[in-house]
Protein backbone atom coordinates (compact mmCIF):
# COMPACT_ATOMS: atom_id res chain seq x y z
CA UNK A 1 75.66 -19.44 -44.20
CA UNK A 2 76.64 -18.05 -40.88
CA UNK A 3 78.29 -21.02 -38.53
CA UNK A 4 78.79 -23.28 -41.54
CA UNK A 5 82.50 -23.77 -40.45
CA UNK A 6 81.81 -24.17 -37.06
CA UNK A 7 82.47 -28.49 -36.25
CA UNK A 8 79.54 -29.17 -34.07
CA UNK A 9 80.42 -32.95 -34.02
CA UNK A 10 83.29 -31.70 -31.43
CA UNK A 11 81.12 -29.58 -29.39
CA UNK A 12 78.12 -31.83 -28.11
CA UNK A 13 77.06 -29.06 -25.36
CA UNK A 14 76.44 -26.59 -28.12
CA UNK A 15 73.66 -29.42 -29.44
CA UNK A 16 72.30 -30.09 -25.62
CA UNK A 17 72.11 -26.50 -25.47
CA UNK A 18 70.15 -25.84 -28.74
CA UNK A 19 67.97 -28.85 -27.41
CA UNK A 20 67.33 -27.40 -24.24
CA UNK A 21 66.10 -24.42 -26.02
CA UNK A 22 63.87 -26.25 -28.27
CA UNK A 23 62.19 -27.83 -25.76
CA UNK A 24 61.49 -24.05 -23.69
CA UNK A 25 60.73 -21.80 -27.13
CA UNK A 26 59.76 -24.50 -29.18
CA UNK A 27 60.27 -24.24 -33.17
CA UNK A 28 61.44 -20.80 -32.32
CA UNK A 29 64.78 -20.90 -34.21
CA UNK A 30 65.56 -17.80 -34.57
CA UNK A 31 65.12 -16.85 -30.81
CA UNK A 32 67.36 -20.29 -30.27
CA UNK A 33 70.17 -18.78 -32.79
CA UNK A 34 70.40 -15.59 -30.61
CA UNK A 35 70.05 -17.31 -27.61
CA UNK A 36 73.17 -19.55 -28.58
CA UNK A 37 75.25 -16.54 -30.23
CA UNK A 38 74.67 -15.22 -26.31
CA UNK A 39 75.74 -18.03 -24.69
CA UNK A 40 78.78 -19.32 -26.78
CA UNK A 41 80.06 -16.57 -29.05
CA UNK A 42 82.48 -15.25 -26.60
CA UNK A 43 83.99 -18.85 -26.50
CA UNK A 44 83.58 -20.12 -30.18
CA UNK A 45 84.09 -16.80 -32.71
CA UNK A 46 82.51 -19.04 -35.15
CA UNK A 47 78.88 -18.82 -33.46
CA UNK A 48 78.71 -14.85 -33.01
CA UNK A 49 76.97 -14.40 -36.14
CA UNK A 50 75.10 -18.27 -36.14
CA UNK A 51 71.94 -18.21 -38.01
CA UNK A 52 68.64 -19.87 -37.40
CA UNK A 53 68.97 -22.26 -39.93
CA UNK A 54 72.46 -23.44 -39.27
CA UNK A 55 71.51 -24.32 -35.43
CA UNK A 56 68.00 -26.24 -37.23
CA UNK A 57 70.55 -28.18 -39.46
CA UNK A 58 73.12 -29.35 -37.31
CA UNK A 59 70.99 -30.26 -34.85
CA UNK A 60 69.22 -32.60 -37.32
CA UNK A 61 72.24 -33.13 -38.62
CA UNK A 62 73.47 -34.84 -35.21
CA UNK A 63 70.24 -36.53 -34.39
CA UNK A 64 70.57 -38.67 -37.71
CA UNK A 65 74.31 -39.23 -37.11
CA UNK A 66 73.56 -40.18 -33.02
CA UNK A 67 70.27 -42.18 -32.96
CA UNK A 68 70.58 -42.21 -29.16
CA UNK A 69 70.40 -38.41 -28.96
CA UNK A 70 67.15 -36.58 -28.62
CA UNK A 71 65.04 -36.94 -31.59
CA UNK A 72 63.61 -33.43 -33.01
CA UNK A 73 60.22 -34.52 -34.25
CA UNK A 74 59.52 -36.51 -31.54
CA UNK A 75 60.66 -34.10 -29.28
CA UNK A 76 58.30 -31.31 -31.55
CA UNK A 77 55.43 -34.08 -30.98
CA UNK A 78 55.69 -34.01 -27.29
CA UNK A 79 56.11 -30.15 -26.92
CA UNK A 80 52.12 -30.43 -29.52
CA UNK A 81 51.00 -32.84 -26.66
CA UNK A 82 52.16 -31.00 -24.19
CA UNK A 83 50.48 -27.53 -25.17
CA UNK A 84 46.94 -30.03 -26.05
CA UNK A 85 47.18 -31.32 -22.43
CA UNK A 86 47.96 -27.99 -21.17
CA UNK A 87 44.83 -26.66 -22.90
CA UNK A 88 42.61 -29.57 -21.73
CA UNK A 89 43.95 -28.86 -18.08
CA UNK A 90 42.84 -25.42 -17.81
CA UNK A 91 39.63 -26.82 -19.70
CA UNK A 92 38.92 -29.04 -16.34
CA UNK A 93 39.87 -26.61 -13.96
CA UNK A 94 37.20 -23.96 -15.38
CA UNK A 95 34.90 -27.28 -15.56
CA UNK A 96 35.37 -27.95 -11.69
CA UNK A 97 35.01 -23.98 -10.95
CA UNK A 98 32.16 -24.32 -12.38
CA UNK A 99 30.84 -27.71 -10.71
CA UNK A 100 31.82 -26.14 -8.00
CA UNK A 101 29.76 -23.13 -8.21
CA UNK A 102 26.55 -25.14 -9.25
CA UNK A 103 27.39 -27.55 -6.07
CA UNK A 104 27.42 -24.40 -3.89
CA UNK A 105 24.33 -22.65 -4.98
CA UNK A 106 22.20 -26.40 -4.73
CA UNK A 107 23.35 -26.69 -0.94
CA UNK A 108 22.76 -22.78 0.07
CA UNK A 109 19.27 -23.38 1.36
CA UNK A 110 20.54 -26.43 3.37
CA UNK A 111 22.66 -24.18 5.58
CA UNK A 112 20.04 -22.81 7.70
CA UNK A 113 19.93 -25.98 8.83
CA UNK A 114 23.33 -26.85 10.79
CA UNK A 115 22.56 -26.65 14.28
CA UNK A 116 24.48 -23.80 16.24
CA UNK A 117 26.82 -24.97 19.07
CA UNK A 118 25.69 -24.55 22.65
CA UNK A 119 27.14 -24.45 26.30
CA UNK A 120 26.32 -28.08 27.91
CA UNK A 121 23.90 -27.76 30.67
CA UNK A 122 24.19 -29.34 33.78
CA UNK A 123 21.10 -31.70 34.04
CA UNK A 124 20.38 -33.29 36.99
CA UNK A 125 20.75 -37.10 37.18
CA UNK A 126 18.71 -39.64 38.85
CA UNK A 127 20.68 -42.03 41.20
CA UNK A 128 21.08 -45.56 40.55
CA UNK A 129 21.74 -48.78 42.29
CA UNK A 130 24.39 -50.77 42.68
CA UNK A 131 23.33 -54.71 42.72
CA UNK A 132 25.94 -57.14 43.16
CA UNK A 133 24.78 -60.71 42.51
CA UNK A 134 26.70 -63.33 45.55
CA UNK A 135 26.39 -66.69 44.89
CA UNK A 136 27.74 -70.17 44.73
CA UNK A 137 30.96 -69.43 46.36
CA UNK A 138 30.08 -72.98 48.53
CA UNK A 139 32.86 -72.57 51.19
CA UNK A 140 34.77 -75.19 52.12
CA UNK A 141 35.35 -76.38 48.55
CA UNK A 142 38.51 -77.80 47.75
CA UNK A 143 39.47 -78.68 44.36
CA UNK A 144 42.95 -80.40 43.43
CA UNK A 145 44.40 -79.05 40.10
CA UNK A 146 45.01 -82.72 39.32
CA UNK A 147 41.36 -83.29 39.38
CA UNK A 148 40.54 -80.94 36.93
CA UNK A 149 42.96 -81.37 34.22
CA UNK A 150 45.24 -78.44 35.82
CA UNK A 151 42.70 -75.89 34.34
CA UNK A 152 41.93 -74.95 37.99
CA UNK A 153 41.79 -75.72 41.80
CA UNK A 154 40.46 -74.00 44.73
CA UNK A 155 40.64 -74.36 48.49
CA UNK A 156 39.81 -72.06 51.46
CA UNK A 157 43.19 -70.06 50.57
CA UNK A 158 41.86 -69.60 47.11
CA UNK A 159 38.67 -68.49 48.64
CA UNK A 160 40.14 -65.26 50.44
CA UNK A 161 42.31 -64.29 47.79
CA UNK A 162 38.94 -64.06 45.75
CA UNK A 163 36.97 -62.11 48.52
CA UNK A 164 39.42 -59.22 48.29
CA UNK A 165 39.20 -59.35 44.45
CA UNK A 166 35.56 -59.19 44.37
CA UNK A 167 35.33 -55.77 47.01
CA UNK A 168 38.54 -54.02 44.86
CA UNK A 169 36.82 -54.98 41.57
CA UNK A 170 33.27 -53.53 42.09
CA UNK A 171 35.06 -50.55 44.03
CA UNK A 172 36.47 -49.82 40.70
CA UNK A 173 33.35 -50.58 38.39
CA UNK A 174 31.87 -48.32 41.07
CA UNK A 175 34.12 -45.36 40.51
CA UNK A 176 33.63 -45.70 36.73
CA UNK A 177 30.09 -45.28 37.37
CA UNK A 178 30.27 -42.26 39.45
CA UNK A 179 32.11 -40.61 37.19
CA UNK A 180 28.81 -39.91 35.39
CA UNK A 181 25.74 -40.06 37.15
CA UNK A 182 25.32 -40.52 41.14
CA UNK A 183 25.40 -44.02 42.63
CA UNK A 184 23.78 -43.76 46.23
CA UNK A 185 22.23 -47.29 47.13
CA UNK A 186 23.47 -51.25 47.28
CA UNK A 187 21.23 -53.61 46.41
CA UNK A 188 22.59 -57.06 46.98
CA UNK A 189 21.16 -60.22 45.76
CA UNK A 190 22.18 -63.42 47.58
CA UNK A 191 20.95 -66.66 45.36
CA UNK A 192 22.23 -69.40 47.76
CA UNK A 193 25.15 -72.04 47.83
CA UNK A 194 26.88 -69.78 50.19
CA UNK A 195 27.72 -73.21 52.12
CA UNK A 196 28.90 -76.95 50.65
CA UNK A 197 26.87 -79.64 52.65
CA UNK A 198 28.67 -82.64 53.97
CA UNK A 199 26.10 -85.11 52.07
CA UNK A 200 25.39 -83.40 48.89
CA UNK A 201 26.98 -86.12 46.48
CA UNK A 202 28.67 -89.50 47.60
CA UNK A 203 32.88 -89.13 48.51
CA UNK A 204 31.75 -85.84 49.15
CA UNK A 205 34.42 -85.75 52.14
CA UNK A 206 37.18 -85.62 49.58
CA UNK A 207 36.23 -82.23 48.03
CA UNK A 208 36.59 -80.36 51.43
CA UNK A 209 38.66 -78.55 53.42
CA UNK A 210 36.38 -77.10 56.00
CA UNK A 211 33.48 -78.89 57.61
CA UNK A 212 29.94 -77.03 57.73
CA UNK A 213 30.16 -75.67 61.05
CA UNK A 214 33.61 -73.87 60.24
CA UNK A 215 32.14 -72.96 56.89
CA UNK A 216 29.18 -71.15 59.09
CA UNK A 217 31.85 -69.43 61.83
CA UNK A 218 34.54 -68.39 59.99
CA UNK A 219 32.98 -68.11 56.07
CA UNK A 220 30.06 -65.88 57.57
CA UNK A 221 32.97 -63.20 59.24
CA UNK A 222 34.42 -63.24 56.18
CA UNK A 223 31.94 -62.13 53.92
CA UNK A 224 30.42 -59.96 56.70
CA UNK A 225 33.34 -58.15 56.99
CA UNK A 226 33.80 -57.73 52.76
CA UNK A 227 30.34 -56.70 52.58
CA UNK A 228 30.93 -54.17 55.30
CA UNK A 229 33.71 -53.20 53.50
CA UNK A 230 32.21 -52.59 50.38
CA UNK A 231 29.55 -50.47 52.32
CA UNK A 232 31.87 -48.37 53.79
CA UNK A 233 34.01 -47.52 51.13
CA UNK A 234 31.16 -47.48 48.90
CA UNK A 235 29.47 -44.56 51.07
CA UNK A 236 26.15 -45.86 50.46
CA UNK A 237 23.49 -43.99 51.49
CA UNK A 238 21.00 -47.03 51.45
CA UNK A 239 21.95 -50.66 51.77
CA UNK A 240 19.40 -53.54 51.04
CA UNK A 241 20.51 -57.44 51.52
CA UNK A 242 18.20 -59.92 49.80
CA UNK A 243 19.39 -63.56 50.21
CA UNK A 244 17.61 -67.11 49.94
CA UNK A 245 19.47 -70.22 50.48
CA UNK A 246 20.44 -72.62 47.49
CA UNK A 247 20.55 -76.47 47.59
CA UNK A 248 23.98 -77.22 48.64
CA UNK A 249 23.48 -76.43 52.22
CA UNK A 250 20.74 -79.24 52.39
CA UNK A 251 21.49 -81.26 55.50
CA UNK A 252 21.02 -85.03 55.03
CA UNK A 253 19.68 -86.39 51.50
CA UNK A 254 17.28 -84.52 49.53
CA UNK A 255 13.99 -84.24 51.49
CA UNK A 256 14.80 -85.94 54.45
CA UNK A 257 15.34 -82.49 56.54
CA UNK A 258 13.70 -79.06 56.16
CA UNK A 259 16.54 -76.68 57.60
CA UNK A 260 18.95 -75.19 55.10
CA UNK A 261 22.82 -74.27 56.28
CA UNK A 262 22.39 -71.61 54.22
CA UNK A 263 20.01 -70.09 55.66
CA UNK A 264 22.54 -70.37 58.90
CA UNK A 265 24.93 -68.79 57.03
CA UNK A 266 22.05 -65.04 56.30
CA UNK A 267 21.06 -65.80 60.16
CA UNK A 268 24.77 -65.18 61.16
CA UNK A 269 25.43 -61.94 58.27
CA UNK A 270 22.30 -60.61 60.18
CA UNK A 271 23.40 -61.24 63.24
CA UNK A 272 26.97 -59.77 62.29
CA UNK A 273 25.12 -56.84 60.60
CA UNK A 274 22.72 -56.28 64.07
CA UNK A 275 24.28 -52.96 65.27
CA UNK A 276 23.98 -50.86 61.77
CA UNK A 277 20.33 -49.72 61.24
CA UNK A 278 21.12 -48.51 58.09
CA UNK A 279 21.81 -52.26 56.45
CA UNK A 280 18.57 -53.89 56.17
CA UNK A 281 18.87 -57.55 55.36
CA UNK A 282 15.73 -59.26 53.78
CA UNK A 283 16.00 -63.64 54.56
CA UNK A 284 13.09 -65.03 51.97
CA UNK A 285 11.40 -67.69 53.86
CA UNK A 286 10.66 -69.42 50.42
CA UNK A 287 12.58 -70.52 47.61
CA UNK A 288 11.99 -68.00 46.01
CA UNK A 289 11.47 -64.22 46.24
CA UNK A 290 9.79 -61.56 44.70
CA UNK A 291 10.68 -57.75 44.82
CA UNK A 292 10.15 -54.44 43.01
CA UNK A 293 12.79 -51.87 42.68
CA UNK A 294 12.47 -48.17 42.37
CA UNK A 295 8.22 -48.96 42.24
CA UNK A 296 8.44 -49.77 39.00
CA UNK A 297 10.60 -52.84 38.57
CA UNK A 298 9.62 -56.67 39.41
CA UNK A 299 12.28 -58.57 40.06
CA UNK A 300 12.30 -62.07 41.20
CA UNK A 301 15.15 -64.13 42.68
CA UNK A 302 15.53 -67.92 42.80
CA UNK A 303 18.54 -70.07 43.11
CA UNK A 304 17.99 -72.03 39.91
CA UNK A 305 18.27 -75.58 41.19
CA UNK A 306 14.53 -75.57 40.07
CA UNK A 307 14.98 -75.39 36.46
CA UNK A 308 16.89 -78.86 34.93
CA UNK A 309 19.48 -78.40 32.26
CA UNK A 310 18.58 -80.11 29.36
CA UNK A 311 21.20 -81.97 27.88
CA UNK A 312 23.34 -80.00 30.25
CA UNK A 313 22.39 -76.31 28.94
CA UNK A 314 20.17 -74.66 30.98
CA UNK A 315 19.04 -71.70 28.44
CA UNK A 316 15.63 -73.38 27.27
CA UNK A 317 14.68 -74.21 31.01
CA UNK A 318 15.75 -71.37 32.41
CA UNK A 319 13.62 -69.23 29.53
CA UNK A 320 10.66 -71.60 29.95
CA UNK A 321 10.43 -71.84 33.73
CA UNK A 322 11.08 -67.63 34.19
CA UNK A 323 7.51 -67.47 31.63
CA UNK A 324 5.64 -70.32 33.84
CA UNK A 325 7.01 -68.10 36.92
CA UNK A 326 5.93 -65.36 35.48
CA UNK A 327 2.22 -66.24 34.64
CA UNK A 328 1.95 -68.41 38.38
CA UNK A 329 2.83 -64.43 39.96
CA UNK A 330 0.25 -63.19 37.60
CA UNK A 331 1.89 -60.09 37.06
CA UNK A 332 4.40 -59.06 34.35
CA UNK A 333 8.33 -59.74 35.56
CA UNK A 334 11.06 -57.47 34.71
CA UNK A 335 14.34 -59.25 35.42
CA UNK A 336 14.95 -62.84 36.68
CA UNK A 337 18.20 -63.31 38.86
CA UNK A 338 19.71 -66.77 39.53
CA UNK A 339 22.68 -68.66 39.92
CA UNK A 340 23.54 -72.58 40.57
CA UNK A 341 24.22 -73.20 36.90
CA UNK A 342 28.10 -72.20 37.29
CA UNK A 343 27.63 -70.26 34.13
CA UNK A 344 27.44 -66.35 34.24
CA UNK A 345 24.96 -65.18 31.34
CA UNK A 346 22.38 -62.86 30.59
CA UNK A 347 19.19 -63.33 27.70
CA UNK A 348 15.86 -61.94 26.97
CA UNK A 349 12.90 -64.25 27.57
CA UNK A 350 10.24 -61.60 26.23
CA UNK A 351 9.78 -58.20 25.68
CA UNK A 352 9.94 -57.20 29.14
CA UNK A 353 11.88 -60.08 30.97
CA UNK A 354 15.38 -60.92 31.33
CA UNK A 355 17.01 -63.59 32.78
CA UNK A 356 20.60 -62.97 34.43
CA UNK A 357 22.26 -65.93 35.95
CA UNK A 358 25.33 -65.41 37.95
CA UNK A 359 28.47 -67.66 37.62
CA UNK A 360 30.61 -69.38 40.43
CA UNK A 361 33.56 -68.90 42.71
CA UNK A 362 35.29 -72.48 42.72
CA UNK A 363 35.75 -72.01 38.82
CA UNK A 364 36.27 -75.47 37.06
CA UNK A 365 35.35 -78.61 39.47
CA UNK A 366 35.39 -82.54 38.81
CA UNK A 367 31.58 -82.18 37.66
CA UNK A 368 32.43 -79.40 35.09
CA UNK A 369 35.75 -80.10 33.80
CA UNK A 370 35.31 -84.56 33.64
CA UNK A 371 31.00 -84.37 32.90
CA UNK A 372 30.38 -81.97 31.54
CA UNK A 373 33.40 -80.72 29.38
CA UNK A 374 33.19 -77.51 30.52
CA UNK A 375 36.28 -75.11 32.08
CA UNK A 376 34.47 -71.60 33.11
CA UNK A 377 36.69 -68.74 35.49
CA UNK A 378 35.38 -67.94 38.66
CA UNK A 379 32.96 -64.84 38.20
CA UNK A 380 30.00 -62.57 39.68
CA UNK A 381 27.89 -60.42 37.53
CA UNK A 382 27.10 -56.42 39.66
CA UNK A 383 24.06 -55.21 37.93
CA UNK A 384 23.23 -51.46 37.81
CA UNK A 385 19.80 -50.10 37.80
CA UNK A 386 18.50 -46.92 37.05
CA UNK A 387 15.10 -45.65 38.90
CA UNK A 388 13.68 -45.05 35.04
CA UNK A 389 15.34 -47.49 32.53
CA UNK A 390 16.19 -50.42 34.65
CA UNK A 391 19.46 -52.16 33.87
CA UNK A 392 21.89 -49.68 32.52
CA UNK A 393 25.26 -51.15 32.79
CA UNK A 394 26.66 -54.80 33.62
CA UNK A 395 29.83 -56.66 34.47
CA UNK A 396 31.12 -59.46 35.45
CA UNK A 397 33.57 -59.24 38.02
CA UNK A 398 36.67 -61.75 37.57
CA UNK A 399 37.93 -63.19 40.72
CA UNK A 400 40.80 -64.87 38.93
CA UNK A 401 42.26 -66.36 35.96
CA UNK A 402 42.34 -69.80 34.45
CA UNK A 403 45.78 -70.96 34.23
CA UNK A 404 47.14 -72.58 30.93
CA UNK A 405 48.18 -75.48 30.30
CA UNK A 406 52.24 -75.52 29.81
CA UNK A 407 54.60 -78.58 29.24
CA UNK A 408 56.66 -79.86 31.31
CA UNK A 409 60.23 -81.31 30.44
CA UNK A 410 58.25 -84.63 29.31
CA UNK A 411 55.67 -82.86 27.03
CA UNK A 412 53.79 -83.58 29.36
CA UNK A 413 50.55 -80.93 29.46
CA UNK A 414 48.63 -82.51 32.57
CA UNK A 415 49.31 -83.46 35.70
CA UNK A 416 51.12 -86.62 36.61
CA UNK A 417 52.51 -88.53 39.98
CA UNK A 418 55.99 -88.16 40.81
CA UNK A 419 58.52 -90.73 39.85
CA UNK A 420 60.12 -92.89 41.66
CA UNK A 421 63.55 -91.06 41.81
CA UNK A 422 61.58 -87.83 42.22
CA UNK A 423 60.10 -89.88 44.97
CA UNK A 424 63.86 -90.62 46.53
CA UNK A 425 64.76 -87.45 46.30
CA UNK A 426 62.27 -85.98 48.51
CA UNK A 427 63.10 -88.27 51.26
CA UNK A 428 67.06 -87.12 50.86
């Protein structure tokens, strides 16, 4: 037989070879036999005239003698599998063609529905209104961080850092605003505590920094001139001020005397705001007031001191009294505005009413932080409302940050007195 002679043993590429083969023409053997006379018969005279069956047996030949090697019915058994798998592949592919096709022709009649692109339109916009809520800032407040557990402190200082804040802030919420629809009116809503009283709770003297009558003369500029500011840089076309007092500028104990120092503090914004025409400011002569908005919207403002917390949260008061308010007006209220509670919130009491109570400018205090185990920033809600829909956007406006607390080289998170030899060394 033709390439008996030839030692395959010593020529293991001749075997890979004739295995590479296999697996490409399968049991072909005699296409393997030429292809191997072709490839080595210049270098091995032996394989020129090879036959089929000679390449068949030595390559069994050396897959019994090396058990490691490739083994030829295996390898025969995966070519099988490999043509089965090939046939069930081209089995799935005509499968999914034909899914396909069936998918296609059950959503034709849904393409008449997709809805053809079109140019935007420019629609005209109704203006809203800007309606910053001011309250509880009670100037003259001065809180030591000590007193609070370091999660706060405020004095006069504080105070006109925070006045800046508050016009930049709702500059900016303004601008975000006006970047969709027009913004052409201010609406402010002042809900009292503008002022702290000299005799609202006993060592009341040790919580100030400014009397009342500096609170009046030089807290009055102040906000004049930030209002102002916010007017002018606003460019509002229409300005409306609507301020009651709150109980913190009671003079003398509760009930003992009818005048208000906050309603001092409106008489001197009015008087500072006597030469513009175009700023109307509205002083309620009661404790509370009622207004409508846009002709559609009732809106009624109150400090809050009316409504007790119970159990020190005010929600279920402040829900109950806004329905009692609501039925003593005999009319149906849209939105209830109030502050006092140092808590800046917003819930539904019905269908149509809303209560939004503002928060406070000291941030934490000795009641808050040491009563009632509470530590909330120093925030103002600006409301704005659309002629149509009423309240479309809200935020509250940050006027700072609560600091953390951080140890010192003791541990030490709170604050404590200086030592003694801290003590000597300040007097080096």
């Amino acid at each position: 037989m033709a390439g008996d002679g030839f030692q395959w043993k010593k020529h293991p590429e001749v075997i890979e070879f004739i295995a590479e083969c296999l697996g490409t023409y399968g049991k072909q053997w005699r296409k393997i036999a030429t292809k191997v006379r072709d490839r080595f018969g210049d270098e091995h005279p032996k394989l020129r005239q090879v036959a089929a069956t000679a390449c068949e047996s030595a390559f069994r030949r050396q897959d019994d003698a090396e058990p490691k090697g490739p083994d030829a019915n295996e390898f025969l058994d995966l070519i099988k599998q490999n043509e089965r798998l090939v046939k069930e592949n081209r089995g799935l592919t005509n499968a999914r063609a034909e899914w396909r096709s069936l998918l296609s022709a059950q959503l034709a009649p849904f393409k008449r529905f997709r809805i053809p692109r079109k140019p935007r339109r420019a629609v005209a916009r109704k203006a809203e209104a800007m309606c910053p809520l001011l309250s509880d800032m009670q100037l003259g407040t001065c809180i030591e961080s000590a007193a609070v557990a370091g999660l706060g402190g405020w004095d006069w200082a504080a105070m006109k850092v925070a006045v800046k804040r508050w016009v930049n802030r709702q500059l900016t919420l303004l601008e975000v605003q006006r970047s969709d629809h027009p913004v052409t009116a201010l609406k402010l809503f002042g809900l009292g505590d503008f002022v702290e009283g000299e005799g609202i709770f006993k060592s009341q003297a040790w919580y100030l920094d400014r009397n009342l009558q500096r609170q009046l003369v030089e807290g009055s500029h102040i906000f004049a001139q930030a209002i102002g500011d916010l007017i002018r840089l606003g460019q509002f076309s229409e300005v409306d001020l609507y301020m009651l007092p709150g109980n913190h500028g009671r003079l003398g104990k509760r009930g003992e005397i009818q005048a208000n120092a906050d309603d001092l503090f409106i008489d001197f914004l009015e008087f500072a705001f006597k030469d513009n025409p175009q700023i109307r400011l509205h002083h309620s002569a009661s404790p509370m007031m009622g207004i409508q908005m846009f002709k559609k919207f009732n809106i009624l403002l109150t400090h809050g001191h009316e409504t007790v917390a119970w159990n020190q949260v005010p929600w279920y008061g402040l829900g109950r009294d806004a329905l009692k308010q609501q039925a003593m007006a005999r009319m149906t209220l849209h939105y209830k505005f109030c502050g006092h509670h140092h808590q800046a919130a917003t819930f539904p009491v019905s269908a149509d009413l809303t209560v939004i109570m503002n928060g406070a400018w000291p941030g934490p205090t000795n009641l808050s932080v040491n009563v009632m185990k509470s530590a909330l920033p120093s925030v103002q809600w600006v409301v704005f409302m659309h002629p149509e829909i009423g309240r479309t956007a809200m935020y509250d406006v940050r006027l700072g940050e609560l600091p953390r607390w951080e140890a010192d080289s003791s541990g030490i998170y709170t604050p404590v007195y200086p030592t003694l030899a801290e003590l000597d060394g300040l007097e080096d």
